[in-house]
N, C-alpha and C. Protein backbone atom coordinates (compact mmCIF):
# COMPACT_ATOMS: atom_id res chain seq x y z
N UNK A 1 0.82 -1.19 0.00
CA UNK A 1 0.00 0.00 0.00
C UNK A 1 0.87 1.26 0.00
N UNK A 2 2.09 1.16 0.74
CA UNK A 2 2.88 2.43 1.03
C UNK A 2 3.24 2.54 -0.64
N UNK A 3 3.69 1.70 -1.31
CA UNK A 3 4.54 1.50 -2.63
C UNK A 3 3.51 2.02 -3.51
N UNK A 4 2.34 2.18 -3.52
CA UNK A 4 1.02 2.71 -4.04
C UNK A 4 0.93 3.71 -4.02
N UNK A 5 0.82 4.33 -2.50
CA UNK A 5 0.69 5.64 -2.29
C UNK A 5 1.95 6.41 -2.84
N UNK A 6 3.03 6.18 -2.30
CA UNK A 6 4.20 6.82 -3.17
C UNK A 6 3.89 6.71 -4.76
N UNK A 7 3.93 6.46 -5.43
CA UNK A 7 3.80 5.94 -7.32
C UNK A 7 3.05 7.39 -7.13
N UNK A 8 1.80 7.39 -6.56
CA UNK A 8 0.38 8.37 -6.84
C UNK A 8 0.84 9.28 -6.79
N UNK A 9 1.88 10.16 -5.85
CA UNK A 9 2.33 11.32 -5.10
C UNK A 9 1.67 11.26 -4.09
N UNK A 10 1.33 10.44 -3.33
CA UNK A 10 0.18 10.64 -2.15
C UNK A 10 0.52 10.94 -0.83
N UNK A 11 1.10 11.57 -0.58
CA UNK A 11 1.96 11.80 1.29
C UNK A 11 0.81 12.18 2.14
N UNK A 12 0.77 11.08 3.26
CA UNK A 12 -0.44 11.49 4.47
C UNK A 12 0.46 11.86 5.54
N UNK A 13 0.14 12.99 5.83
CA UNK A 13 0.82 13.77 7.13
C UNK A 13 0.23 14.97 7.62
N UNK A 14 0.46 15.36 8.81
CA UNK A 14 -0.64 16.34 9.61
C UNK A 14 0.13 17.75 8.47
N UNK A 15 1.14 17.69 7.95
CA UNK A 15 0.85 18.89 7.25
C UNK A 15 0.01 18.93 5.86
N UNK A 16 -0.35 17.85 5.14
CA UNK A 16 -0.46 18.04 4.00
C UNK A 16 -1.94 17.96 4.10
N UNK A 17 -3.15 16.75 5.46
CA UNK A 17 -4.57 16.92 5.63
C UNK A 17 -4.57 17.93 6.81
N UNK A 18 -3.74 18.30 7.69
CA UNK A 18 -4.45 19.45 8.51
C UNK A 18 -4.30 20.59 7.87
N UNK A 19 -3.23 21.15 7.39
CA UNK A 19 -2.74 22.78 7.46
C UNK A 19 -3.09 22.75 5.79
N UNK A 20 -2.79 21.81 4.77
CA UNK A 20 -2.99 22.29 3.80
C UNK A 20 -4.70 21.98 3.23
N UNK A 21 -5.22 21.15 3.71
CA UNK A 21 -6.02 20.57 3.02
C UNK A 21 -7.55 21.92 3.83
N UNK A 22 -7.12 22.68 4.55
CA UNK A 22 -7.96 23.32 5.29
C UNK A 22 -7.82 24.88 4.99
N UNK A 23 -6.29 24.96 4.81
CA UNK A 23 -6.48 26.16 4.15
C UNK A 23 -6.93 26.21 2.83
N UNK A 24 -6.62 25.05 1.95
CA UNK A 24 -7.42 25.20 0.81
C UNK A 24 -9.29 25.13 1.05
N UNK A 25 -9.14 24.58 2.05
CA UNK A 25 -10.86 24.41 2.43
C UNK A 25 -11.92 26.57 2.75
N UNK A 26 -10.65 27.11 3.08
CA UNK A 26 -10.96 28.13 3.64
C UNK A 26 -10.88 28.62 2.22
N UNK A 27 -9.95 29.17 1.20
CA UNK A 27 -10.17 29.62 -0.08
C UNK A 27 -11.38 29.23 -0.99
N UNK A 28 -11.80 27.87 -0.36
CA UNK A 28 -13.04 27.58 -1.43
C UNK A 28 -14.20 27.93 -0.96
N UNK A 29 -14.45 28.39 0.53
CA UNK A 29 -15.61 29.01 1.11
C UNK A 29 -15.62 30.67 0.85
N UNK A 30 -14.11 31.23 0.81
CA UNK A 30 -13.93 32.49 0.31
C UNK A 30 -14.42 32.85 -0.90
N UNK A 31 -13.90 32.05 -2.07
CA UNK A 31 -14.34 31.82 -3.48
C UNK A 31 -15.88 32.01 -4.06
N UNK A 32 -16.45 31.23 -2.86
CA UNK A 32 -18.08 31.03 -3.29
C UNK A 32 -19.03 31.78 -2.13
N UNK A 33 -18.50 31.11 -0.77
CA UNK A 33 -19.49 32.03 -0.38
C UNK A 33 -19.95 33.22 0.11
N UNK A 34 -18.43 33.75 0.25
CA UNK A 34 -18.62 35.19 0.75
C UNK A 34 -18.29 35.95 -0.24
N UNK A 35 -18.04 35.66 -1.42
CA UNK A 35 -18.02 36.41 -2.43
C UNK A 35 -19.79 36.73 -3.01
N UNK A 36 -19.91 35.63 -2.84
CA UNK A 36 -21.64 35.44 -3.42
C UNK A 36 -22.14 36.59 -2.25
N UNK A 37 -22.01 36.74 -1.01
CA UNK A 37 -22.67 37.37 -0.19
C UNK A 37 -22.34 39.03 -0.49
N UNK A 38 -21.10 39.13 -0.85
CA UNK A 38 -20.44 40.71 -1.10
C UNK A 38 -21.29 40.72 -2.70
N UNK A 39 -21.85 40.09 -3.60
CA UNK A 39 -21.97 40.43 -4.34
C UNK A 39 -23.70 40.37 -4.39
N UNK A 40 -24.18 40.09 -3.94
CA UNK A 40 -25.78 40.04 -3.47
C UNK A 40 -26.16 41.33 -2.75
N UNK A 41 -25.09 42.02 -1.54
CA UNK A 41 -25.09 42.87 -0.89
C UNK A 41 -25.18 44.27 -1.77
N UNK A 42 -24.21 44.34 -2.85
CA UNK A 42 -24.12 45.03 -3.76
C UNK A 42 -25.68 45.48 -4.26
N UNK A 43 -25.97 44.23 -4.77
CA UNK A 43 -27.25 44.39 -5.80
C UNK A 43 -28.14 44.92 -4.95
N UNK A 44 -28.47 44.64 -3.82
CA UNK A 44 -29.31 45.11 -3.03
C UNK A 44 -29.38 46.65 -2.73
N UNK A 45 -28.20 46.79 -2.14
CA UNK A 45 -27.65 47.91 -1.43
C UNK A 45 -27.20 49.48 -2.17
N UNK A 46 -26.82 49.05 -3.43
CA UNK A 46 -26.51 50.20 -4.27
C UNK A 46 -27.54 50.27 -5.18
N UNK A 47 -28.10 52.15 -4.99
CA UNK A 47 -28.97 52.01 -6.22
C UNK A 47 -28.36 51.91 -7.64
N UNK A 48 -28.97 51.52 -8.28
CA UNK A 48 -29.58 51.69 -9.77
C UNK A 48 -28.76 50.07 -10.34
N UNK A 49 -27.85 49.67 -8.94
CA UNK A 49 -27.58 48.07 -9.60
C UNK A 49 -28.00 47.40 -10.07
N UNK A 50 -27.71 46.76 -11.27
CA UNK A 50 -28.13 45.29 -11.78
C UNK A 50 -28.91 44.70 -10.74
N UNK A 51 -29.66 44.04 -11.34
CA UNK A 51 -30.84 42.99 -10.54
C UNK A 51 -29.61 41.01 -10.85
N UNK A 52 -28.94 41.42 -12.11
CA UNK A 52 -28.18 40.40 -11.76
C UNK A 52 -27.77 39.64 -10.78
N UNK A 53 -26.79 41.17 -10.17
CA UNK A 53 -26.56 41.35 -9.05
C UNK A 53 -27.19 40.51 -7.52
N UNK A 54 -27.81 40.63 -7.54
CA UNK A 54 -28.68 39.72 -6.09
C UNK A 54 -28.98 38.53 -6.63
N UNK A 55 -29.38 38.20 -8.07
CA UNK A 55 -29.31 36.76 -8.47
C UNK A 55 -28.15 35.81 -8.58
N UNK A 56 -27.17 36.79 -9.30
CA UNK A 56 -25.53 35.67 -9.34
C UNK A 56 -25.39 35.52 -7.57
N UNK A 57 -25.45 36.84 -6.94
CA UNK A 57 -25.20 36.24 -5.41
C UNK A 57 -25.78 35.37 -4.62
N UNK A 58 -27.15 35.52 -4.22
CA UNK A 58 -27.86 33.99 -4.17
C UNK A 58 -27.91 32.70 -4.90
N UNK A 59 -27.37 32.88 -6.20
CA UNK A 59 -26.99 31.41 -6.22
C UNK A 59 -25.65 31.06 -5.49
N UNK A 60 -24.84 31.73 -5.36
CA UNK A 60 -23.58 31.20 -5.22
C UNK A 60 -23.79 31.31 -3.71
N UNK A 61 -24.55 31.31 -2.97
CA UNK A 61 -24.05 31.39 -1.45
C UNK A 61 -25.77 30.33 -1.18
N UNK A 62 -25.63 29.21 -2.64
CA UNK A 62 -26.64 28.35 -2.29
C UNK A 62 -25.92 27.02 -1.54
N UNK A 63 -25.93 26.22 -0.59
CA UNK A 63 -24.76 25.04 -0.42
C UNK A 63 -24.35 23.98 -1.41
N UNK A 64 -24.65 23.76 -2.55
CA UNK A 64 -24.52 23.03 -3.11
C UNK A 64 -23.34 23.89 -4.11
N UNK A 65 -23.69 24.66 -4.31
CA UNK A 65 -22.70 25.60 -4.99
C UNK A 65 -21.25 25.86 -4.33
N UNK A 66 -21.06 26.50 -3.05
CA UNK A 66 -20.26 26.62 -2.14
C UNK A 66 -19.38 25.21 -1.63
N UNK A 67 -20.54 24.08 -1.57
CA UNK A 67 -20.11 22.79 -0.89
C UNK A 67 -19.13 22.26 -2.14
N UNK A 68 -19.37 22.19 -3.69
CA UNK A 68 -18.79 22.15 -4.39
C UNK A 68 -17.27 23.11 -4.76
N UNK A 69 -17.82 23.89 -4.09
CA UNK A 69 -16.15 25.29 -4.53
C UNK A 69 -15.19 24.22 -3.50
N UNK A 70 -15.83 24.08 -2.27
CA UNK A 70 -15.26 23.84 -1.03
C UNK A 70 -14.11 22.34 -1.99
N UNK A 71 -14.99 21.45 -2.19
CA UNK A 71 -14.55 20.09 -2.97
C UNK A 71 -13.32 20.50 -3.53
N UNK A 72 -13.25 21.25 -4.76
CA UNK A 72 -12.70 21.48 -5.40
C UNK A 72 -11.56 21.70 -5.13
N UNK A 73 -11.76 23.17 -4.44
CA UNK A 73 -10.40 23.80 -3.63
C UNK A 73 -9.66 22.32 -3.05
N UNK A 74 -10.31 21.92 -2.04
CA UNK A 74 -9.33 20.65 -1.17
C UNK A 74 -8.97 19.73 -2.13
N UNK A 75 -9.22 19.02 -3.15
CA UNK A 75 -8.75 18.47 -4.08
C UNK A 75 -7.27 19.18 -5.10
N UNK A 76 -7.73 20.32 -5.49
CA UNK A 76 -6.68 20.96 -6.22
C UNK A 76 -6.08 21.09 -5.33
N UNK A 77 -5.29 21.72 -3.67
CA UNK A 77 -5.01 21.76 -2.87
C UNK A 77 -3.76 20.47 -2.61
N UNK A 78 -4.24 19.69 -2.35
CA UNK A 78 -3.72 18.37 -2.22
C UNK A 78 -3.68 17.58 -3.86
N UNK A 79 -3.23 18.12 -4.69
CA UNK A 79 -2.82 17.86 -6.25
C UNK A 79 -3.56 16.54 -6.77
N UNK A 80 -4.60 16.45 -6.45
CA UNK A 80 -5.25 15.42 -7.21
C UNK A 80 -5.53 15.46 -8.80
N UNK A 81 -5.22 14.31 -9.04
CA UNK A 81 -6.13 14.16 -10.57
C UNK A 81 -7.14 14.80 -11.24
N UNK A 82 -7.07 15.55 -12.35
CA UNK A 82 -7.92 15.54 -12.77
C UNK A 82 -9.58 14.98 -12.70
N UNK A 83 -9.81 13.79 -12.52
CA UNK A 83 -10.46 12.54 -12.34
C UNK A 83 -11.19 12.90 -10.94
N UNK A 84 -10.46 13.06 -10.04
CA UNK A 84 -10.75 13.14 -8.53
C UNK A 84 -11.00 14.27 -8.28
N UNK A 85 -10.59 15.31 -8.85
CA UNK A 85 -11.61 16.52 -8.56
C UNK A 85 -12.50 17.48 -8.99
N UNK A 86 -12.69 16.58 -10.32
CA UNK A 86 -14.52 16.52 -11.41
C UNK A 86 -15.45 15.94 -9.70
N UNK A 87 -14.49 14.60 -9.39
CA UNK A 87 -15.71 13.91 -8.72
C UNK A 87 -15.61 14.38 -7.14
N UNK A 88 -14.78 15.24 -6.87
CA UNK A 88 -14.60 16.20 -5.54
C UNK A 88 -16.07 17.34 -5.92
N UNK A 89 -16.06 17.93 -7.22
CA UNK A 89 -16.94 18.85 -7.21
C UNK A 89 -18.36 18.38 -6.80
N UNK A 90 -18.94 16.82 -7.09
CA UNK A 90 -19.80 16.53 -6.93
C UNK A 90 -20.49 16.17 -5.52
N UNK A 91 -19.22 15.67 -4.79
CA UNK A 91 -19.28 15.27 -3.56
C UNK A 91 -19.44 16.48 -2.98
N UNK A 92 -18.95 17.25 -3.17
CA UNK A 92 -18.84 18.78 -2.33
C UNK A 92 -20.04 19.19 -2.61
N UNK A 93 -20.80 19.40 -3.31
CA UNK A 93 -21.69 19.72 -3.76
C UNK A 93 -23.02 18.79 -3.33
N UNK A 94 -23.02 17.57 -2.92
CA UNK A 94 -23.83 17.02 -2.41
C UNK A 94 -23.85 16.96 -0.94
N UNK A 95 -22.94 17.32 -0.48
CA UNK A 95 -23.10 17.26 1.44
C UNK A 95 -23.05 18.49 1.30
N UNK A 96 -22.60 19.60 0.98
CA UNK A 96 -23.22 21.14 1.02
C UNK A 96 -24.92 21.41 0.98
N UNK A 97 -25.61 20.45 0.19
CA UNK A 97 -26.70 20.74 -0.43
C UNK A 97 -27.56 20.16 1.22
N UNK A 98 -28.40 21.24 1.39
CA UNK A 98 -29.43 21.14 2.10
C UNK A 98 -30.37 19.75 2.32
């Protein structure tokens, strides 16, 4: 199994799932959902804004949307495959989802 994980690039260690795999976790909640919220705030808040505006932001600060950024980020983060983080987006995106 070790001879496996090495081939993959796969190193398990408290730096690579605590510190990295979390700060990438924190960029993908940045990414989606508080961006979605600064940009909803906008539409609302400033006159004569786009009505876009409050729509692109409520979707993106929907959990399935966010739960998916979240996926993503920790996957690219920890250099996965291609492969594995199509199917990170989905997973993220399904335990985000309400």
């Amino acid at each position: 199994m070790k001879e496996f994980l090495k081939r993959k690039g796969v190193e398990i260690s408290f730096q690579a799932y605590a510190i990295t795999a979390l700060s990438y976790m924190a960029l993908g909640l940045f990414a989606s959902l508080i961006i979605g919220v600064i940009i909803q705030t906008i539409g609302t808040e400033v006159p004569y804004a786009p009505e876009i505006f409050v729509e692109a932001g409520g979707y993106a600060i929907q959990g399935g949307v966010y739960g998916g950024a979240i996926g993503v980020a920790v996957a690219y983060g920890l250099k996965a495959p291609p492969l594995v983080m199509f199917s990170a987006l989905f997973a993220g995106s399904f335990c985000g989802a309400p």
